[in-house]
Protein backbone atom coordinates (compact mmCIF):
# COMPACT_ATOMS: atom_id res chain seq x y z
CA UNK A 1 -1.88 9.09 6.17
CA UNK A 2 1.74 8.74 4.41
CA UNK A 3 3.90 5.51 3.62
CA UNK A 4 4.98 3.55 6.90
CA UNK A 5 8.63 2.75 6.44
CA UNK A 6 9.49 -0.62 8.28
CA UNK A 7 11.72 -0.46 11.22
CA UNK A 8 13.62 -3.22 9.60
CA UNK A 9 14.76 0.03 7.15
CA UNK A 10 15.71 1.67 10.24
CA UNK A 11 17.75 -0.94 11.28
CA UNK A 12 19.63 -1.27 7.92
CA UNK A 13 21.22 1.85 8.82
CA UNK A 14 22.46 1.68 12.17
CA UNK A 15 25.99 0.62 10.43
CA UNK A 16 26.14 4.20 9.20
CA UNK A 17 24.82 6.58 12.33
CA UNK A 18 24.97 9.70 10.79
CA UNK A 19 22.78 8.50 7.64
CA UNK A 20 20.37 7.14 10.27
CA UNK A 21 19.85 10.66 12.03
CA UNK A 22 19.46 12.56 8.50
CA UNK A 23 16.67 9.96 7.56
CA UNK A 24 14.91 10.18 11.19
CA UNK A 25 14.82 13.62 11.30
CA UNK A 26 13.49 13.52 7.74
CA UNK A 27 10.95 10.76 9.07
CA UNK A 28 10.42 13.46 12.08
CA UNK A 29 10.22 16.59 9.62
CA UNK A 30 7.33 14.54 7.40
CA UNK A 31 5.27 12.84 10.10
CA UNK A 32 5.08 15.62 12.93
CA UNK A 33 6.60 19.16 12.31
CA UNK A 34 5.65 19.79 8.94
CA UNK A 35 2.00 20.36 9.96
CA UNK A 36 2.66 23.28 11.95
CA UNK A 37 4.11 24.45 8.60
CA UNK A 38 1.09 23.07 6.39
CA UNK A 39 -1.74 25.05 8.61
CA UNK A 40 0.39 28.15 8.36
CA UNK A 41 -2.58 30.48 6.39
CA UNK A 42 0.50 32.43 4.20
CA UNK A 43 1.81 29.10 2.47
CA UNK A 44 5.23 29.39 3.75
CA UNK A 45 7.13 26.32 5.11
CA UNK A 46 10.64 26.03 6.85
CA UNK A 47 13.07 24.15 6.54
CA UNK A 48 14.09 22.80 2.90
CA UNK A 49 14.44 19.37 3.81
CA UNK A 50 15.16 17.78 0.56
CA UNK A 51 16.44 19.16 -3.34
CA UNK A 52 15.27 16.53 -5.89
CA UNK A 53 17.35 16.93 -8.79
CA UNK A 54 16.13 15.82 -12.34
CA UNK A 55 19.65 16.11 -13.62
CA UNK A 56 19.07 15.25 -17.31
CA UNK A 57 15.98 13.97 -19.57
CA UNK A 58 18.35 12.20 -21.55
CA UNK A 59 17.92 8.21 -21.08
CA UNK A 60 19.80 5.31 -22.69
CA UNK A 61 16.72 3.23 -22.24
CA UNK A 62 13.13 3.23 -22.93
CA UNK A 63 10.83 1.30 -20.26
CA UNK A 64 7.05 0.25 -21.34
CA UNK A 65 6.21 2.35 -18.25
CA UNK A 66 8.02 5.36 -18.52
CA UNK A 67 5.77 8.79 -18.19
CA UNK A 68 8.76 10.78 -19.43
CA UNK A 69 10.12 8.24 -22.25
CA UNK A 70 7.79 5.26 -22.62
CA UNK A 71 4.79 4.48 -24.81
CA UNK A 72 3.30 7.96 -23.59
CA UNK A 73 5.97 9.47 -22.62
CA UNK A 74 5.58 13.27 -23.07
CA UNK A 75 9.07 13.79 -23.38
CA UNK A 76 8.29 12.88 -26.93
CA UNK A 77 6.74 16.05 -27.48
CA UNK A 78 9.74 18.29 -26.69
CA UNK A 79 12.26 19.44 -29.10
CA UNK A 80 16.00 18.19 -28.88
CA UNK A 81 17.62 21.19 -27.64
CA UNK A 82 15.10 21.76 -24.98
CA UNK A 83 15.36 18.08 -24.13
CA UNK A 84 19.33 18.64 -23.78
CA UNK A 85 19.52 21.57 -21.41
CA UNK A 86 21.29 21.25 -17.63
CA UNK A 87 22.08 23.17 -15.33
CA UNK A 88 26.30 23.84 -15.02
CA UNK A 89 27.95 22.43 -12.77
CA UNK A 90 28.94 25.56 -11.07
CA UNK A 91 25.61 26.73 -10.62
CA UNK A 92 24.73 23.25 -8.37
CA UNK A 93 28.16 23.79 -6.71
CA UNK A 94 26.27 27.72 -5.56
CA UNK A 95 23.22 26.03 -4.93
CA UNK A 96 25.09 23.67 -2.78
CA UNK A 97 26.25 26.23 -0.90
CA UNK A 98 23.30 28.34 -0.35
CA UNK A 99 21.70 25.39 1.38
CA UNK A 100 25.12 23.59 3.17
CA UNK A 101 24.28 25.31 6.70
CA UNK A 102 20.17 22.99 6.00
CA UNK A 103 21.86 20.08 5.02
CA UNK A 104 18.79 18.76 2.84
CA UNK A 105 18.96 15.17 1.59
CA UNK A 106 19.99 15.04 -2.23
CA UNK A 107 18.28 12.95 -4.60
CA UNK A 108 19.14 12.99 -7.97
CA UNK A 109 17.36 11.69 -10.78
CA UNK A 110 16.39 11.66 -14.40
CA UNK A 111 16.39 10.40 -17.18
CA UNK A 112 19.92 8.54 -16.54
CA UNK A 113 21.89 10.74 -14.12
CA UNK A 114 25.01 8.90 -15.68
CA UNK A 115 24.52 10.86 -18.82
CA UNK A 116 25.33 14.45 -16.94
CA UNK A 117 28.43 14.95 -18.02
CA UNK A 118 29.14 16.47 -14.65
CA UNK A 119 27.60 14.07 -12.04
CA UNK A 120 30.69 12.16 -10.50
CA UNK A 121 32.42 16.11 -9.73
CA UNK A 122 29.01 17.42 -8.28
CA UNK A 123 28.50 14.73 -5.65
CA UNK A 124 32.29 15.19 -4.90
CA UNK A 125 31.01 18.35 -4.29
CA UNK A 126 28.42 17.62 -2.21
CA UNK A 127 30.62 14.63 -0.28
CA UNK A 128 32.99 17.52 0.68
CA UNK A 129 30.10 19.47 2.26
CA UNK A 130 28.34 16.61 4.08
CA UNK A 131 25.38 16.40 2.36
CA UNK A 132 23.65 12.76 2.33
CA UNK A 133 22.74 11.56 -1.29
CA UNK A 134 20.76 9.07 -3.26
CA UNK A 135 20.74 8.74 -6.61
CA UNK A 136 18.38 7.13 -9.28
CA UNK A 137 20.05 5.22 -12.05
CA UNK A 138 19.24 2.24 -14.39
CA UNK A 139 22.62 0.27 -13.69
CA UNK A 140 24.32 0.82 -17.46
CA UNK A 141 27.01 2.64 -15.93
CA UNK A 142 27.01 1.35 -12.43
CA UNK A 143 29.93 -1.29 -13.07
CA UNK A 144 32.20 1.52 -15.39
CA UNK A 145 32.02 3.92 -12.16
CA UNK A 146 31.78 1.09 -9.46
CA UNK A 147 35.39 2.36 -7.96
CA UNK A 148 34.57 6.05 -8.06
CA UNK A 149 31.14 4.88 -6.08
CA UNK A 150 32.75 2.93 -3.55
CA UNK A 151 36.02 4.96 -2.77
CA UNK A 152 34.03 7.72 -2.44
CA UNK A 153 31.12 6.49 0.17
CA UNK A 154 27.89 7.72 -2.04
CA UNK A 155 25.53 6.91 0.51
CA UNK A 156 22.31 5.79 -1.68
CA UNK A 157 21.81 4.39 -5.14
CA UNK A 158 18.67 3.28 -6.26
CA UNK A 159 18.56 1.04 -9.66
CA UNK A 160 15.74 -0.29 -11.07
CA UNK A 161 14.56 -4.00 -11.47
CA UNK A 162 11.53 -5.00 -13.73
CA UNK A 163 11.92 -8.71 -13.26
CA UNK A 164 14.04 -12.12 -14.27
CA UNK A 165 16.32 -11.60 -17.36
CA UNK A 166 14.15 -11.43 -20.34
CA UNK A 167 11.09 -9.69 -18.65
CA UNK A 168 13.89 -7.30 -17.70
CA UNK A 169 15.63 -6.66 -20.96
CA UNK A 170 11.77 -6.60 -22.63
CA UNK A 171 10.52 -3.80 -20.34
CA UNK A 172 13.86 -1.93 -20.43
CA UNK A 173 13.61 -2.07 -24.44
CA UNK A 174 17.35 -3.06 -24.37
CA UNK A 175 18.63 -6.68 -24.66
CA UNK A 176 21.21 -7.45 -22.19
CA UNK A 177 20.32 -4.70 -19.42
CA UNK A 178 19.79 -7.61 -16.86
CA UNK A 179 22.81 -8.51 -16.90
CA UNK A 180 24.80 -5.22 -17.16
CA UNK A 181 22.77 -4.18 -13.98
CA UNK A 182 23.66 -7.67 -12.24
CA UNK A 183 27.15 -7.15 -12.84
CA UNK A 184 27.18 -3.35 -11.74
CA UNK A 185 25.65 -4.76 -8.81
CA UNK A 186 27.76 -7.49 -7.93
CA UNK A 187 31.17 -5.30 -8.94
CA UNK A 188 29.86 -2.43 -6.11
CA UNK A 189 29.34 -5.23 -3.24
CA UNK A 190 32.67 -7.18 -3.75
CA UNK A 191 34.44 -3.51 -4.12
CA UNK A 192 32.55 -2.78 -0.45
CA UNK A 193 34.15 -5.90 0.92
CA UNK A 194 37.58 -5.80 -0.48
CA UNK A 195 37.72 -2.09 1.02
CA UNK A 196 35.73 -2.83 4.01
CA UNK A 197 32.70 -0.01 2.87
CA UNK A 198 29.12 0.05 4.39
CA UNK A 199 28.74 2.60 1.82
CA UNK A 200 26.44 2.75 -0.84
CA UNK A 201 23.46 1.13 0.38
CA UNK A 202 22.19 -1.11 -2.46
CA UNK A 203 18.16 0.12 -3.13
CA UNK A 204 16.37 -1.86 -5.54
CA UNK A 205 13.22 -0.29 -7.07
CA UNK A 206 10.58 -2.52 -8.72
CA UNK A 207 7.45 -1.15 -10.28
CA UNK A 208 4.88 -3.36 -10.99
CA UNK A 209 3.48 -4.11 -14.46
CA UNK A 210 1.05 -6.42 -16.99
CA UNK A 211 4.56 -7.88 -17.51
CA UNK A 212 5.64 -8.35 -14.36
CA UNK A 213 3.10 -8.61 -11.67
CA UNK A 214 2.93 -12.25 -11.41
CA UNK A 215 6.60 -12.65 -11.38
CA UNK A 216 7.34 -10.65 -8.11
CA UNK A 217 8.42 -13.29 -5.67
CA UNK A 218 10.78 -14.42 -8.59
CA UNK A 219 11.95 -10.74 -8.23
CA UNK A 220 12.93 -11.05 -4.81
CA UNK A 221 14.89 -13.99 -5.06
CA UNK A 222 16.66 -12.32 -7.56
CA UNK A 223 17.40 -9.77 -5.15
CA UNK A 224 18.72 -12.13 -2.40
CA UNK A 225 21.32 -13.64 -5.03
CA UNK A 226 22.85 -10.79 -6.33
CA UNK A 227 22.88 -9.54 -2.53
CA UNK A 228 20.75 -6.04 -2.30
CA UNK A 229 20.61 -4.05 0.98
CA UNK A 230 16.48 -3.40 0.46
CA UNK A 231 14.19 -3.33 -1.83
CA UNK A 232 10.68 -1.16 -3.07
CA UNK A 233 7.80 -2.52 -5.02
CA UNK A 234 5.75 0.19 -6.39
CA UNK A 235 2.28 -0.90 -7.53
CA UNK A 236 2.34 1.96 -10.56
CA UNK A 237 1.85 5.42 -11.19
CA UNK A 238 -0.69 5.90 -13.48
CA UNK A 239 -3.99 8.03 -13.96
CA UNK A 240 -6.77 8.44 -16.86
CA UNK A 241 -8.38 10.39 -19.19
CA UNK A 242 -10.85 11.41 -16.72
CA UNK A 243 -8.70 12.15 -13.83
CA UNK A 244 -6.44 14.37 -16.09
CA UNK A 245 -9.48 16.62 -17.92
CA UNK A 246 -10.33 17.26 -13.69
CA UNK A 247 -6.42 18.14 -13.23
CA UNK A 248 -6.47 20.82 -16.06
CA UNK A 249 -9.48 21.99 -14.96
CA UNK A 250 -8.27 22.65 -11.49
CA UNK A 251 -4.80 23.70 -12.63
CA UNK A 252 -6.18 26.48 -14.74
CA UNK A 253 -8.77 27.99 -11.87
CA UNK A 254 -6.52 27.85 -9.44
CA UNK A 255 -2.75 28.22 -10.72
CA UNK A 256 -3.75 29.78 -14.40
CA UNK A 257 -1.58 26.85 -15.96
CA UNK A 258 -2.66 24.23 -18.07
CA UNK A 259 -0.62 21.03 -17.19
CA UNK A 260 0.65 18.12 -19.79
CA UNK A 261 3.44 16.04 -17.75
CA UNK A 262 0.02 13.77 -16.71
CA UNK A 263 -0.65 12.37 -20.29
CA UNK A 264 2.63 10.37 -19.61
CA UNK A 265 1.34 8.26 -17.05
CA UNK A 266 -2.28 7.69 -19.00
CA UNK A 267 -1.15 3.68 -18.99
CA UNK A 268 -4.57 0.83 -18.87
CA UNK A 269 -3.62 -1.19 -15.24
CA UNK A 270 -6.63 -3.16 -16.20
CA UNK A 271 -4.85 -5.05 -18.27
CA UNK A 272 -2.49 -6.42 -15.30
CA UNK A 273 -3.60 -9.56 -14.10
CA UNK A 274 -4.79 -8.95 -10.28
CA UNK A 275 -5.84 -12.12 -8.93
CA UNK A 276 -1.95 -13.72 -10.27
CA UNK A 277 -0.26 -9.86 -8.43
CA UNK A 278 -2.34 -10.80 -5.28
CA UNK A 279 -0.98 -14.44 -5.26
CA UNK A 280 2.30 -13.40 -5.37
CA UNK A 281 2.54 -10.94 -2.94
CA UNK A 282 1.13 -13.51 -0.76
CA UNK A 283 4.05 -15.94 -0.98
CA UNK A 284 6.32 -12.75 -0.87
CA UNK A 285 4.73 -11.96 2.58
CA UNK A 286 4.93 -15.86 3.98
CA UNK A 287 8.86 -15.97 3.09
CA UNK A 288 11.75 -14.40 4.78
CA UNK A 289 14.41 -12.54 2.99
CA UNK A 290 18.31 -11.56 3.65
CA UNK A 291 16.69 -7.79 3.03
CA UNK A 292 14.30 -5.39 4.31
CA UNK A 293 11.16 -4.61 1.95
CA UNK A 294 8.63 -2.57 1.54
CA UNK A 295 5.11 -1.69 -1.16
CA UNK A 296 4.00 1.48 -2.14
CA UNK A 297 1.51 2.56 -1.39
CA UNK A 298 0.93 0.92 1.93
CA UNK A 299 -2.45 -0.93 1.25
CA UNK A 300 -3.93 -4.46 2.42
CA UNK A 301 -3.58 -7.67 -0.48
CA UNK A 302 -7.47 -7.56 -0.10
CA UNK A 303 -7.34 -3.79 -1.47
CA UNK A 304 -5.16 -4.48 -4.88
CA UNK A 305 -8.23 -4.85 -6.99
CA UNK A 306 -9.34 -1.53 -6.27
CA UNK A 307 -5.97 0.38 -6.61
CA UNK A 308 -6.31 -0.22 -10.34
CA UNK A 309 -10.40 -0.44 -10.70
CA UNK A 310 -10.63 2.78 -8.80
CA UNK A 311 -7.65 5.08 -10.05
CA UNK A 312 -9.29 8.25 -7.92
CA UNK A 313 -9.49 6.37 -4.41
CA UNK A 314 -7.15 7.09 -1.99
CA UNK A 315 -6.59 4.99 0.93
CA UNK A 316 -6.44 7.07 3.32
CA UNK A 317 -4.18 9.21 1.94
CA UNK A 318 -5.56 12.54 2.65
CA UNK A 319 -3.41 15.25 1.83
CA UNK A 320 0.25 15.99 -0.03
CA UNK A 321 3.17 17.51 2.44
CA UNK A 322 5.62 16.84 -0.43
CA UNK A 323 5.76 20.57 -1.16
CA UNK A 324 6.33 21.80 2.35
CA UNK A 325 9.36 19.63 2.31
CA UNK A 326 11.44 19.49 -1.03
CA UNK A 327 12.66 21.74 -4.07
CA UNK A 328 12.17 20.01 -7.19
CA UNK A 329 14.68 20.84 -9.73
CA UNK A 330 14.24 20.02 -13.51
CA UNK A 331 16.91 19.87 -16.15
CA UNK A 332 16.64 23.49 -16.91
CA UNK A 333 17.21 24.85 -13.36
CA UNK A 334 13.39 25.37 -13.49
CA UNK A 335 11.95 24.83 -9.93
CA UNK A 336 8.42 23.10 -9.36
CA UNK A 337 6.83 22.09 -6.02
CA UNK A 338 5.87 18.97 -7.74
CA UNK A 339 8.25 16.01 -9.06
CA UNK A 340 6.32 13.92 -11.70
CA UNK A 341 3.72 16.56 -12.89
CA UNK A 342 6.29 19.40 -13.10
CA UNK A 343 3.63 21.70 -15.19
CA UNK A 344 3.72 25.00 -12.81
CA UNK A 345 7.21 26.54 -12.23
CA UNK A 346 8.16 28.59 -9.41
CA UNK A 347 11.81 29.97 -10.48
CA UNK A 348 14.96 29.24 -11.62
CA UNK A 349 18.72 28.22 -9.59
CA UNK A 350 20.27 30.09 -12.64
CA UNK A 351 18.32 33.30 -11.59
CA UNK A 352 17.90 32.77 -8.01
CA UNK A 353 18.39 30.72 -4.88
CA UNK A 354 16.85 27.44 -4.24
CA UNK A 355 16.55 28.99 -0.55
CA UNK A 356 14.48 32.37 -1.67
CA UNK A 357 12.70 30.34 -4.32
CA UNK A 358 10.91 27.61 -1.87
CA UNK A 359 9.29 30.66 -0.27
CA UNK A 360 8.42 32.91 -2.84
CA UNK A 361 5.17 33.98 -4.09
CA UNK A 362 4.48 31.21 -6.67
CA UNK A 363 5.52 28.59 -4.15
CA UNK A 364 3.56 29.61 -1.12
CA UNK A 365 0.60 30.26 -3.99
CA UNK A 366 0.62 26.44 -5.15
CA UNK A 367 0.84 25.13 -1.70
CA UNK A 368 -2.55 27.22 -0.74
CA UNK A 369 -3.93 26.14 -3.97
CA UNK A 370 -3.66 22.54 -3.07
CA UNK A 371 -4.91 23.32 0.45
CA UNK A 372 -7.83 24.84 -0.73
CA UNK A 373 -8.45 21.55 -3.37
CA UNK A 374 -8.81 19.37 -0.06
CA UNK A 375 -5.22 18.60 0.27
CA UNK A 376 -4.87 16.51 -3.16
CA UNK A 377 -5.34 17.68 -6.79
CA UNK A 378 -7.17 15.29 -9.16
CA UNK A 379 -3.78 13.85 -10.13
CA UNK A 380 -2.65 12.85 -6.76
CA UNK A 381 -4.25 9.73 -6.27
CA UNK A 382 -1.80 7.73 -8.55
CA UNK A 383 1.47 9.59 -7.32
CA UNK A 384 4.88 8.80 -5.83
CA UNK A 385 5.07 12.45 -4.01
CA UNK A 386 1.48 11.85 -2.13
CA UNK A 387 1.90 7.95 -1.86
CA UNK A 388 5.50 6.89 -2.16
CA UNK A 389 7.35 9.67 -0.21
């Protein structure tokens, strides 16, 4: 089982065809062909169909929730000059080409992409060679780049909302975020209408907290007045003590690597109140909006309780394709088949290419590691790549 996306999604993007075919053949690539790939014995897997970039760890805010900078995160643990390394920009612009005749979608990410000092010249880059992008950003410096945006059709952003003003501001750990987001958003919309632009596609992401979870309909309102193109409410990442001891134990049979990105994501989702989070998802789901949405994972109002009560359940979910499908990149140019426990590396773009490295010997090894697990490491049954891809 994987994440249904609504046709309504679909629809969305008829206004821009040749975004539409990227994201059905990516539907196509993830739902059908990629299990003649996955039940290859060798562990190899063709083609690359997406590069998630982790462009920086720097971040100009710190959210509650955050595995990498929050009250856990474990980018706490990491020295400054390890937590400042990128990648150049001319080693994205080879990567870039090594990959233009695949076309992979681009998804860029962080910490706050904004903060690479390089980002607006790299998807330039990538604009010039066709590639489709989406990028991940908090909104501080939507408004100050709104133009560049706009003029220059980025196809996807993707900015975070945690709820009405104050909730906002108090999960973001920065007064007046709400609002610098809200204008961002409402200075790239009026730009798309003075110039006539489909492009970029408005994405809001909410992820669901104590804080927030009765407050979701409230959320969605919010998104119909500042005018969003779609929105995605994520009922949390998170795992436990438990869960994680099982991980390393796995990690370190299988792989010989003992991982520490889960200890970010140890957050209590007891604490959220679920009977108030299953109320208002019910008056979400009796209301029309002027945008198509979606919650990930895909699981019934009557099953809430036990996404948080049972943290190893899976719904259904049965095995990870994630890393038969995308490169994930991290600051450093180290590769990893997996994007939010990014413990065992597999190479590096500064060494080698993104194209040799998805099939190498420490790729095709993790991918038969997880197949011989069942499909699913301990850790998977709280994460976006199994659940929310």
């Amino acid at each position: 089982m994987h994440s249904r996306v609504p046709a309504s999604f679909i629809f969305r993007l008829c206004r821009t065809p040749y975004i539409m075919l990227r994201v059905l053949k990516g539907l196509v690539r993830k739902h059908i062909t990629v299990n003649l790939d996955y039940n290859l014995k060798n562990g190899y897997s063709f083609p690359l169909s997406q590069i998630s970039i982790k462009i920086t760890n720097l971040c100009n805010l710190r959210c509650k929730m955050c595995a990498q900078w929050g009250e856990k995160g474990y980018n706490f643990d990491k020295p400054p000059e390890v937590l400042r390394e990128v990648v150049p920009l001319e080693i994205y612009k080879k990567m870039v080409d090594d990959v233009a005749h695949l076309k992979p979608i681009i998804y860029i990410w962080g910490g706050e992409p904004f903060l690479y000092k390089d980002l607006i010249p790299l998807i330039a880059y990538m604009k010039e060679k066709k590639f489709v992008t989406s990028i991940v950003t908090n909104g501080v410096k939507l408004k100050e780049n709104a133009e560049e945006i706009v003029e220059r059709g980025w196809e996807v952003l993707m900015l975070s909302l945690d709820g009405p003003r104050e909730i906002h501001d108090e999960i973001r750990g920065v007064k007046g975020c709400f609002d610098t987001l809200s204008r961002g958003i409402n200075t790239i919309q009026e730009l798309k209408r003075q110039k006539n632009k489909t492009l970029p596609y408005v994405m809001i992401f909410v992820t669901i907290t104590r804080d927030n979870a009765p407050l979701l309909d409230q959320i969605m309102e919010i998104g119909d007045e500042i005018g969003i193109d779609s929105m995605i409410i994520y009922y949390s990442w998170f795992t436990t003590e438990e869960i994680g001891n099982k991980h390393i134990s796995v990690m370190k049979e299988k792989l010989d690597c003992i991982p520490e990105a889960w200890k970010g994501y140890l957050f209590d989702y007891k604490q959220i109140d679920i009977e108030a989070l299953q109320d208002t998802v019910r008056r979400i789901k009796q209301k029309k909006y002027t945008y198509p949405y979606m919650f990930i994972p895909d699981i019934s109002i009557e099953d809430i309780p036990r996404y948080y009560k049972e943290p190893s359940y899976m719904f259904g979910y049965d095995n990870c394709v994630a890393p038969w499908l995308i490169a994930e990149i991290m600051p450093n140019g180290d590769v990893s088949p997996c994007r939010d426990y990014p413990d065992y590396i597999v190479g590096n773009i500064k060494e080698n290419s993104i194209v040799d490295i998805f099939n190498n010997e420490r790729y095709r090894k993790f991918r038969l590691a997880l197949k011989e697990s069942g499909g699913l490491f301990p850790i998977c049954a709280r994460c976006c790549g199994l659940m929310g891809f």
